[in-house]
PDB file of N, CA and C in Angstrom:
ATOM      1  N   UNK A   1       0.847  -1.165   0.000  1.00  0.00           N
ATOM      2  CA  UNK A   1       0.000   0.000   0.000  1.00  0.00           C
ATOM      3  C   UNK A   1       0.896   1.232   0.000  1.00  0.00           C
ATOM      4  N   UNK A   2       0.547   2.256  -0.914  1.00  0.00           N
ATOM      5  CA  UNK A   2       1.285   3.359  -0.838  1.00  0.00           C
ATOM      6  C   UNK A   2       0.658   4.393  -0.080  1.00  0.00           C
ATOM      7  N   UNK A   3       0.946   5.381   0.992  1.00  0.00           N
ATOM      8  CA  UNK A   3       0.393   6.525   1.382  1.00  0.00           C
ATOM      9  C   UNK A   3       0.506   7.611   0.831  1.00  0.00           C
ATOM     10  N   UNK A   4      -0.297   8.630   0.613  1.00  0.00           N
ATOM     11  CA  UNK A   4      -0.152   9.820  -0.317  1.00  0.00           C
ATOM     12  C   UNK A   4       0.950  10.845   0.827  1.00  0.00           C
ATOM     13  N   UNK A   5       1.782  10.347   1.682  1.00  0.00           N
ATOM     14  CA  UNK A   5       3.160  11.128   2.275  1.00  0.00           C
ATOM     15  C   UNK A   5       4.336  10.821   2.358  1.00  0.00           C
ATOM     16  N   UNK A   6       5.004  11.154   1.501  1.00  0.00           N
ATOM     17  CA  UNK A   6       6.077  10.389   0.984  1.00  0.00           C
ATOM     18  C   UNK A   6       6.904  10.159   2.418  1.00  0.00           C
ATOM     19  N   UNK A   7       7.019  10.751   3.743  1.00  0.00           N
ATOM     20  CA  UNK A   7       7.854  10.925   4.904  1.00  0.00           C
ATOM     21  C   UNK A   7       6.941   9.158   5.531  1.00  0.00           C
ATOM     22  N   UNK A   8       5.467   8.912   5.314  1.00  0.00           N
ATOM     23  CA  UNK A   8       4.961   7.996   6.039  1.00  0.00           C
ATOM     24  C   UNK A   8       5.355   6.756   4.759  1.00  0.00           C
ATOM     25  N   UNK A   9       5.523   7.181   3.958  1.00  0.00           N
ATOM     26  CA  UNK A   9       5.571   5.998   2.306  1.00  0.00           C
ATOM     27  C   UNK A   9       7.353   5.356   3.487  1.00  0.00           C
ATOM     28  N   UNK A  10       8.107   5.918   3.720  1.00  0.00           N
ATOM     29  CA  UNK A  10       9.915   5.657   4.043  1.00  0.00           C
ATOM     30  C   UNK A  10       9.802   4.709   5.662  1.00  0.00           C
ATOM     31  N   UNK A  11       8.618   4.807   5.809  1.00  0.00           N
ATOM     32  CA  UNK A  11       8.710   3.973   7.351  1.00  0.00           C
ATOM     33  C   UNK A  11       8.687   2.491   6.908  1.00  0.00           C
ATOM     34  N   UNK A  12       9.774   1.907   7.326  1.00  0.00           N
ATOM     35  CA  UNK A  12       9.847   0.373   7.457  1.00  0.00           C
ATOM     36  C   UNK A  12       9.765  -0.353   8.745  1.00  0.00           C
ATOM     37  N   UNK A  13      10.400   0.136   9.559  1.00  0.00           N
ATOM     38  CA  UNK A  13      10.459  -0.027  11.167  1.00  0.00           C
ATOM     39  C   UNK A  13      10.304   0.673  11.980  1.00  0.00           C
ATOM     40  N   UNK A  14      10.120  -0.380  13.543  1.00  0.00           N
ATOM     41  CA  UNK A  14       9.790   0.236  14.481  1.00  0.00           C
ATOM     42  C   UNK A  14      10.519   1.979  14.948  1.00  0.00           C
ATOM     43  N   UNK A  15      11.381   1.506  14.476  1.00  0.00           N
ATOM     44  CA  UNK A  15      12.688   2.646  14.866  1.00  0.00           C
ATOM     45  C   UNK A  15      12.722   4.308  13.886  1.00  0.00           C
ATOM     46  N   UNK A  16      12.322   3.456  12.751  1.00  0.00           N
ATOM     47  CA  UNK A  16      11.675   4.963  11.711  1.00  0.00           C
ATOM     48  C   UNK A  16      10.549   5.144  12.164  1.00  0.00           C
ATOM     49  N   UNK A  17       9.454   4.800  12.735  1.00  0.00           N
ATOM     50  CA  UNK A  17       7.809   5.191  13.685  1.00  0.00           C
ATOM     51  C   UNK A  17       8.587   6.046  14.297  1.00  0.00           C
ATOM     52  N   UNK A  18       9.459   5.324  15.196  1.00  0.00           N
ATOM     53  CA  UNK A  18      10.022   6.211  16.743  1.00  0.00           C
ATOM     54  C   UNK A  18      10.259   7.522  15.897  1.00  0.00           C
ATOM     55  N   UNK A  19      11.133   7.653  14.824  1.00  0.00           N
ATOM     56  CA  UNK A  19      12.225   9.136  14.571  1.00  0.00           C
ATOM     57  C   UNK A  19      10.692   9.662  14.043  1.00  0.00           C
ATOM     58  N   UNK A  20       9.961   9.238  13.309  1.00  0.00           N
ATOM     59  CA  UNK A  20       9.066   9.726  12.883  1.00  0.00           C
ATOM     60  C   UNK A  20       8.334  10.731  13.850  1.00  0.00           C
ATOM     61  N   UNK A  21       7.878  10.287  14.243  1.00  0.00           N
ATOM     62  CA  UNK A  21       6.835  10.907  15.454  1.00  0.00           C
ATOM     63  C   UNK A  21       7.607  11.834  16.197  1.00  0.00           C
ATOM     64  N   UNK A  22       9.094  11.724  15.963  1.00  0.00           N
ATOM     65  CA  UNK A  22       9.378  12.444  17.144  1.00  0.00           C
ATOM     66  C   UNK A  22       9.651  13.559  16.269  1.00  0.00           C
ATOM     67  N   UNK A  23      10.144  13.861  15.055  1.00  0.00           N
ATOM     68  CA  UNK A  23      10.116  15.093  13.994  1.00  0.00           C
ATOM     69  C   UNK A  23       8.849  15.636  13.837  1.00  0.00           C
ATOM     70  N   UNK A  24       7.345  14.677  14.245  1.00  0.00           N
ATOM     71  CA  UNK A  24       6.339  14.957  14.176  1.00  0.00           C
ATOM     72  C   UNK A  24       6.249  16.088  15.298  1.00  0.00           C
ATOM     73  N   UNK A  25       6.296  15.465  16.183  1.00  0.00           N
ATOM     74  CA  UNK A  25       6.109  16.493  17.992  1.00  0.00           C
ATOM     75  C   UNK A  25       7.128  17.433  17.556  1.00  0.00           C
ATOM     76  N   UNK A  26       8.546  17.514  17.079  1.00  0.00           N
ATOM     77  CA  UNK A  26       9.221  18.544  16.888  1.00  0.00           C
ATOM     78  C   UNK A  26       8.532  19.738  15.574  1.00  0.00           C
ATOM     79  N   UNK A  27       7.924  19.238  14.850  1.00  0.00           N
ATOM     80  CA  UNK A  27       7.387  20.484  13.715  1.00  0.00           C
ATOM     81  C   UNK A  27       6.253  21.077  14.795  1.00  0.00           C
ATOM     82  N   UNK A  28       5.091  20.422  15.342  1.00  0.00           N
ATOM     83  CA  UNK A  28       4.222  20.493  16.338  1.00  0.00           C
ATOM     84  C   UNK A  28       4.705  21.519  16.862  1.00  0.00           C
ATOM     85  N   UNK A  29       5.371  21.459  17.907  1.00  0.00           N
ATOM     86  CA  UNK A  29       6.301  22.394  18.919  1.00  0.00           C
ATOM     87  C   UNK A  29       6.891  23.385  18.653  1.00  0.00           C
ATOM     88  N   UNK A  30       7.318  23.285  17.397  1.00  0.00           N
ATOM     89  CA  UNK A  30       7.971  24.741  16.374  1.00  0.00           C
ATOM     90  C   UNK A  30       7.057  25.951  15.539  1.00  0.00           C
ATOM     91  N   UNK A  31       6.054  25.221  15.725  1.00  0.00           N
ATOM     92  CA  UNK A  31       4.584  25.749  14.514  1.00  0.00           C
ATOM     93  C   UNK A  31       4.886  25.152  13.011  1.00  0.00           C
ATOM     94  N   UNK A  32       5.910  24.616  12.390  1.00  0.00           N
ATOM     95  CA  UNK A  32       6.311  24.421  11.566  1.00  0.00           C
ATOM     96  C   UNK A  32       4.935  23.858  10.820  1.00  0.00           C
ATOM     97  N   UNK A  33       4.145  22.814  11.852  1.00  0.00           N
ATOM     98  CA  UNK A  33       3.373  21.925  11.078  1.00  0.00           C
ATOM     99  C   UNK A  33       1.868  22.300  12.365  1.00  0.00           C
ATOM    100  N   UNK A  34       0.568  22.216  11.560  1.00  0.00           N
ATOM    101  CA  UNK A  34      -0.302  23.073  12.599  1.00  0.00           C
ATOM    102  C   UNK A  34      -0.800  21.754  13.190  1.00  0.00           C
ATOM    103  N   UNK A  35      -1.507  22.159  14.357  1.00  0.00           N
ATOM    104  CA  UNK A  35      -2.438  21.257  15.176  1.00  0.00           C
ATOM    105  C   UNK A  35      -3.546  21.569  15.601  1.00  0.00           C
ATOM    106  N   UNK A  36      -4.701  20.836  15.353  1.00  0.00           N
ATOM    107  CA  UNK A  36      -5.743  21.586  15.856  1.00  0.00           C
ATOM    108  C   UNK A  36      -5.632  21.078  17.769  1.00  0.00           C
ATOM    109  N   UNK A  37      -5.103  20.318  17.968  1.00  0.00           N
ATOM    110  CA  UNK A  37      -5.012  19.575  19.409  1.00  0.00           C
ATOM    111  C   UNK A  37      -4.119  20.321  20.300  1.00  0.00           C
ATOM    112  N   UNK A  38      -4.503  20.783  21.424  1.00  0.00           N
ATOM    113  CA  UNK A  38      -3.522  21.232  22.590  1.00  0.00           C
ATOM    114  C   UNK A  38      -3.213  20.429  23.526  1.00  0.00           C
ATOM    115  N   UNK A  39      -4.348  19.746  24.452  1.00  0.00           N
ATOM    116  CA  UNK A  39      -4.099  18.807  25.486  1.00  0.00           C
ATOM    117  C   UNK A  39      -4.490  17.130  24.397  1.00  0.00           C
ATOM    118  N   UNK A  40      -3.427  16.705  25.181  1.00  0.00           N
ATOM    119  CA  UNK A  40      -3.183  14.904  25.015  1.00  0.00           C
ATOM    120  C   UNK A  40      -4.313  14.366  24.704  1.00  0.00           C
ATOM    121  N   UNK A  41      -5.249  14.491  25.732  1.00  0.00           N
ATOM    122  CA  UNK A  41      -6.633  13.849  25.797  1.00  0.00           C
ATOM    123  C   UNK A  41      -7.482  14.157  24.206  1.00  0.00           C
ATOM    124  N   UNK A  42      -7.449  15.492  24.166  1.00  0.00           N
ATOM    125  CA  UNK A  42      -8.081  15.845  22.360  1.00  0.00           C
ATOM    126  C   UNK A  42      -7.275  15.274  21.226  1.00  0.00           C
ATOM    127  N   UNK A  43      -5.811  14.939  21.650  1.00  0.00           N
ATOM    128  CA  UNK A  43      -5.482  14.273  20.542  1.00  0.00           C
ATOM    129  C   UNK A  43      -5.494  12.874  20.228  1.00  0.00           C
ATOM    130  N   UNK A  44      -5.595  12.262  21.705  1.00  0.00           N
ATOM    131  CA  UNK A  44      -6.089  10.639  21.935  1.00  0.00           C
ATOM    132  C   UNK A  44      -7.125  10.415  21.292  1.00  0.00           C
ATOM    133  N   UNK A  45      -8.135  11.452  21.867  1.00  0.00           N
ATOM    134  CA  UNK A  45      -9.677  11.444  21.096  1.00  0.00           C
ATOM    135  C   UNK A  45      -9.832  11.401  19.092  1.00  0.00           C
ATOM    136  N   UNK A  46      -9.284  12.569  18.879  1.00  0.00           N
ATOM    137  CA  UNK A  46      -8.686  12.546  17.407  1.00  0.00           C
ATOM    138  C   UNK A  46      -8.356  11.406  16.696  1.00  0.00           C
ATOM    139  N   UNK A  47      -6.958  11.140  17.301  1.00  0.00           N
ATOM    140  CA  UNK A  47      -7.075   9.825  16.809  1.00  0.00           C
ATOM    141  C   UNK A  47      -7.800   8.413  16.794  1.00  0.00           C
ATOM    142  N   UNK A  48      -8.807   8.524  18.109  1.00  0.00           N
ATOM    143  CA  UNK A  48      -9.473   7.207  18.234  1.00  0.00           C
ATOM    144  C   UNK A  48     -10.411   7.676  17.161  1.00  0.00           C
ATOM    145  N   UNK A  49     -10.973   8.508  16.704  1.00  0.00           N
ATOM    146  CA  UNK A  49     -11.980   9.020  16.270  1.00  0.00           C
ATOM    147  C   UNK A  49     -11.390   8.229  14.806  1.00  0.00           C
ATOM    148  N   UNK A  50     -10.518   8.654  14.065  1.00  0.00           N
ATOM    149  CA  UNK A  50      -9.731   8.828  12.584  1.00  0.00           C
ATOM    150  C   UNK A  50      -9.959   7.821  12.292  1.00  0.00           C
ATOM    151  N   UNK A  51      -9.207   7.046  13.214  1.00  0.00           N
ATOM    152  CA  UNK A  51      -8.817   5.146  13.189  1.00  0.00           C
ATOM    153  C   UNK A  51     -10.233   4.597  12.837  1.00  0.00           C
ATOM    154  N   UNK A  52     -11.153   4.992  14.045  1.00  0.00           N
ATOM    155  CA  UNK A  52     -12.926   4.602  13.716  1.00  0.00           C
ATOM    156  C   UNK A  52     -13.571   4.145  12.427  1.00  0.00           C
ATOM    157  N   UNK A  53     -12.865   5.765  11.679  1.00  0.00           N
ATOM    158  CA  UNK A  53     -13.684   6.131  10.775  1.00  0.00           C
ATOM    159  C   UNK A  53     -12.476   6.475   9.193  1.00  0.00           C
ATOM    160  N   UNK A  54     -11.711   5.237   9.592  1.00  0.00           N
ATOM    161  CA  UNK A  54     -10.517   5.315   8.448  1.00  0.00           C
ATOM    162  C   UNK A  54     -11.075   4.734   7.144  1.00  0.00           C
ATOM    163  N   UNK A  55     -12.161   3.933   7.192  1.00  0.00           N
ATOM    164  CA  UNK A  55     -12.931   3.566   6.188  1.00  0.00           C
ATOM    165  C   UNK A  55     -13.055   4.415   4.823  1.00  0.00           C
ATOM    166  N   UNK A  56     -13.379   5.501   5.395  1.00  0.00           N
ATOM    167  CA  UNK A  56     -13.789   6.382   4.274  1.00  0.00           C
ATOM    168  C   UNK A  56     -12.490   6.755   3.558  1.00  0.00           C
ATOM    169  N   UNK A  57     -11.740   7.084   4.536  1.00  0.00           N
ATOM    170  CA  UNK A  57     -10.399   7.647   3.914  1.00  0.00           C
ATOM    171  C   UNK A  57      -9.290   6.394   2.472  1.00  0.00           C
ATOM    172  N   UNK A  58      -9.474   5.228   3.466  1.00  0.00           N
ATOM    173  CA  UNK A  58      -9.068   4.096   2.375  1.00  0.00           C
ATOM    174  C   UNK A  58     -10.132   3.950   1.355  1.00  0.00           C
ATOM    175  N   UNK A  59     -11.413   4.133   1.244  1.00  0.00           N
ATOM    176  CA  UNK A  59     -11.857   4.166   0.222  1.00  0.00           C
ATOM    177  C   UNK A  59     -11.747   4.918  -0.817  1.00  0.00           C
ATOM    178  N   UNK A  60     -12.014   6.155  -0.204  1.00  0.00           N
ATOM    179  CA  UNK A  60     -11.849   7.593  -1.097  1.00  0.00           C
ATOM    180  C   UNK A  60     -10.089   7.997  -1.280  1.00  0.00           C
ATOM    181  N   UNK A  61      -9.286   7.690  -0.891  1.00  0.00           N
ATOM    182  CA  UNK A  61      -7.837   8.601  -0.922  1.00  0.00           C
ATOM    183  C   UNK A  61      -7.322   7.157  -1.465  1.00  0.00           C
ATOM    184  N   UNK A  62      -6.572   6.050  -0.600  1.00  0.00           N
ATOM    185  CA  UNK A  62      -5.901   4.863  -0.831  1.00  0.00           C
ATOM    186  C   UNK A  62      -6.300   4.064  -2.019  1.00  0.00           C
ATOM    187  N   UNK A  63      -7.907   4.059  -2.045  1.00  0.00           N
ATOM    188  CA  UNK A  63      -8.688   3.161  -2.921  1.00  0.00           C
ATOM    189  C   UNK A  63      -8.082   1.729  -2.949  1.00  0.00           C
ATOM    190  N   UNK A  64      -7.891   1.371  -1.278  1.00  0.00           N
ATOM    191  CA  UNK A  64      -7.776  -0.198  -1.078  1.00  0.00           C
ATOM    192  C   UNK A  64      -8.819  -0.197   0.478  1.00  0.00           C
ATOM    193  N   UNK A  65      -9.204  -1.377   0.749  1.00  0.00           N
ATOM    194  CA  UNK A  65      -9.948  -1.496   1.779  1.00  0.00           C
ATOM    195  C   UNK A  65      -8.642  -1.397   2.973  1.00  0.00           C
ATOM    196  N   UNK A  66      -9.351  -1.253   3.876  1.00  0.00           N
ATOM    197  CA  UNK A  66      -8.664  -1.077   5.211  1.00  0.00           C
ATOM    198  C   UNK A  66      -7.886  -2.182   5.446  1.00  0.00           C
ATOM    199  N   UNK A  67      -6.735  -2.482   5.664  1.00  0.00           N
ATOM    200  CA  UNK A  67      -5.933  -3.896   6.009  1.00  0.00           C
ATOM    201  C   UNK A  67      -6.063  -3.643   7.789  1.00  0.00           C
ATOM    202  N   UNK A  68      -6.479  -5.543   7.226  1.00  0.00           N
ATOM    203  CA  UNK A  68      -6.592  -6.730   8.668  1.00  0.00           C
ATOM    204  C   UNK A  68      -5.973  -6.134   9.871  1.00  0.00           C
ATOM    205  N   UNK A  69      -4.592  -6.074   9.549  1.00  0.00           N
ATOM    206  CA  UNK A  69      -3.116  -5.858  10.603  1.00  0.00           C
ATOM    207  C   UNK A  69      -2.868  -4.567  10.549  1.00  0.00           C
ATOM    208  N   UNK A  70      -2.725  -3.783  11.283  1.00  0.00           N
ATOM    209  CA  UNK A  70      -1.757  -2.229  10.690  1.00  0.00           C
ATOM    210  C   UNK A  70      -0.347  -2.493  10.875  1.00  0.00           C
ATOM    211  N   UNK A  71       0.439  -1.991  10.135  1.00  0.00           N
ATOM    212  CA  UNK A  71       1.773  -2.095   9.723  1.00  0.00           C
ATOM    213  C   UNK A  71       2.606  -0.423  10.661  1.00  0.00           C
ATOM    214  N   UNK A  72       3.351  -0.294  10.705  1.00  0.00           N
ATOM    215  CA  UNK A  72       4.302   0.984  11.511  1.00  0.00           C
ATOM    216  C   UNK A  72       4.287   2.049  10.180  1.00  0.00           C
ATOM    217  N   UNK A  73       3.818   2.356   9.029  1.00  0.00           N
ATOM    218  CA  UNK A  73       3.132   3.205   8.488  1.00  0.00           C
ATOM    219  C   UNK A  73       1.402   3.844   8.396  1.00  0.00           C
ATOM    220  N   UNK A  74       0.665   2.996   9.069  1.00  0.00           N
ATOM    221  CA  UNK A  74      -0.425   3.114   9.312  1.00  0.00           C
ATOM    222  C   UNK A  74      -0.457   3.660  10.646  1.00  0.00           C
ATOM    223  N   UNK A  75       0.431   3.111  11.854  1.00  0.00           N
ATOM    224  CA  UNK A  75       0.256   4.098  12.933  1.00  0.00           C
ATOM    225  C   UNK A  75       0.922   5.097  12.864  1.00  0.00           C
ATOM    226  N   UNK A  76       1.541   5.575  12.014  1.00  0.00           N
ATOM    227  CA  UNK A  76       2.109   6.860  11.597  1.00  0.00           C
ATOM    228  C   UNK A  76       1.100   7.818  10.768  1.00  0.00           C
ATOM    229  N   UNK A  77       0.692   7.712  10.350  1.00  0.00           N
ATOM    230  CA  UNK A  77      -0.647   7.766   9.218  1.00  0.00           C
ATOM    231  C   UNK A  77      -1.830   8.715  10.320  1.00  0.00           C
ATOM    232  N   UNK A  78      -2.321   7.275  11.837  1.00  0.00           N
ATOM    233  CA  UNK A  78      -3.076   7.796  12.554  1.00  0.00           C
ATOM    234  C   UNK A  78      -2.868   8.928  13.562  1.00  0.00           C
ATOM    235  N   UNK A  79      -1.469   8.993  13.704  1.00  0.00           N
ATOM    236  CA  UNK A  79      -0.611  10.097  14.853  1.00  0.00           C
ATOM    237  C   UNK A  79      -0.909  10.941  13.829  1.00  0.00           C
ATOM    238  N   UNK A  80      -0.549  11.309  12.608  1.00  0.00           N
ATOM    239  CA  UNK A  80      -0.733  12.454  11.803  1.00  0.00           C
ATOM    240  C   UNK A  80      -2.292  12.762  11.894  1.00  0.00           C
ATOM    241  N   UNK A  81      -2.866  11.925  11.311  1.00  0.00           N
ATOM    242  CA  UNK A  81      -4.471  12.598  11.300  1.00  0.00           C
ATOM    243  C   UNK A  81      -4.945  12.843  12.325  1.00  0.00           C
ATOM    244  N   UNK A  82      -4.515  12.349  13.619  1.00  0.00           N
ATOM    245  CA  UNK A  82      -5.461  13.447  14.514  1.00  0.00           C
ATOM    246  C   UNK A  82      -4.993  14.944  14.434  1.00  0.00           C
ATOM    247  N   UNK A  83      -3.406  15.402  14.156  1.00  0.00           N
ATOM    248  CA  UNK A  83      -3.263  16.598  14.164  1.00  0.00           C
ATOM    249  C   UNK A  83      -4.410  17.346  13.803  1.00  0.00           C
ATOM    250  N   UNK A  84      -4.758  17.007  12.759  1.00  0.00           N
ATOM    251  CA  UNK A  84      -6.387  18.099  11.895  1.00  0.00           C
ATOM    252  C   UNK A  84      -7.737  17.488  11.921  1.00  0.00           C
ATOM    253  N   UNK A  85      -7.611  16.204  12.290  1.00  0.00           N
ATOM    254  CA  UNK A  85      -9.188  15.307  12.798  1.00  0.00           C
ATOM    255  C   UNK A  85      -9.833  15.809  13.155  1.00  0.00           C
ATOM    256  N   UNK A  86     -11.029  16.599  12.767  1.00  0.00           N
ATOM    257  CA  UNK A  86     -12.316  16.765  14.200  1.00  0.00           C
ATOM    258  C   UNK A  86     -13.470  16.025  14.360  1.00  0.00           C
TER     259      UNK A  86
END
């Protein structure tokens, strides 16, 4: 499966998730990259929300059904979309 972000397309391992996310919280923290989320809890929410309702998104954007397993690009995928999730 390809993701339409080429930074989430380069994740193979656990260890690129880790650097990932953490350049994520660093753009976050800089303004570099926006958030609609301030406290933890709205972004937990966000993302439980995304994940919920990822259906639509693999239909309409991916145009593959949702896979069985998520892979360490898919939870990269969901840390991003709560940034702008509402």
């Amino acid at each position: 499966m390809q993701w339409h972000d080429p930074e989430i397309d380069r994740i193979e391992t656990r260890e690129d998730l880790a650097a990932y996310l953490s350049a994520l919280a660093r753009r976050i923290e800089s303004g570099e990259e926006m958030s609609e989320r301030t406290r933890v809890a709205d972004y937990l929410q966000a993302a439980g929300a995304w994940t919920g309702s990822m259906d639509g998104y693999f239909a309409n954007i991916v145009k593959e059904p949702v896979p069985d397993q998520p892979d360490w690009k898919m939870i990269a995928a969901i840390f991003t979309a709560a940034t702008i999730y509402e």
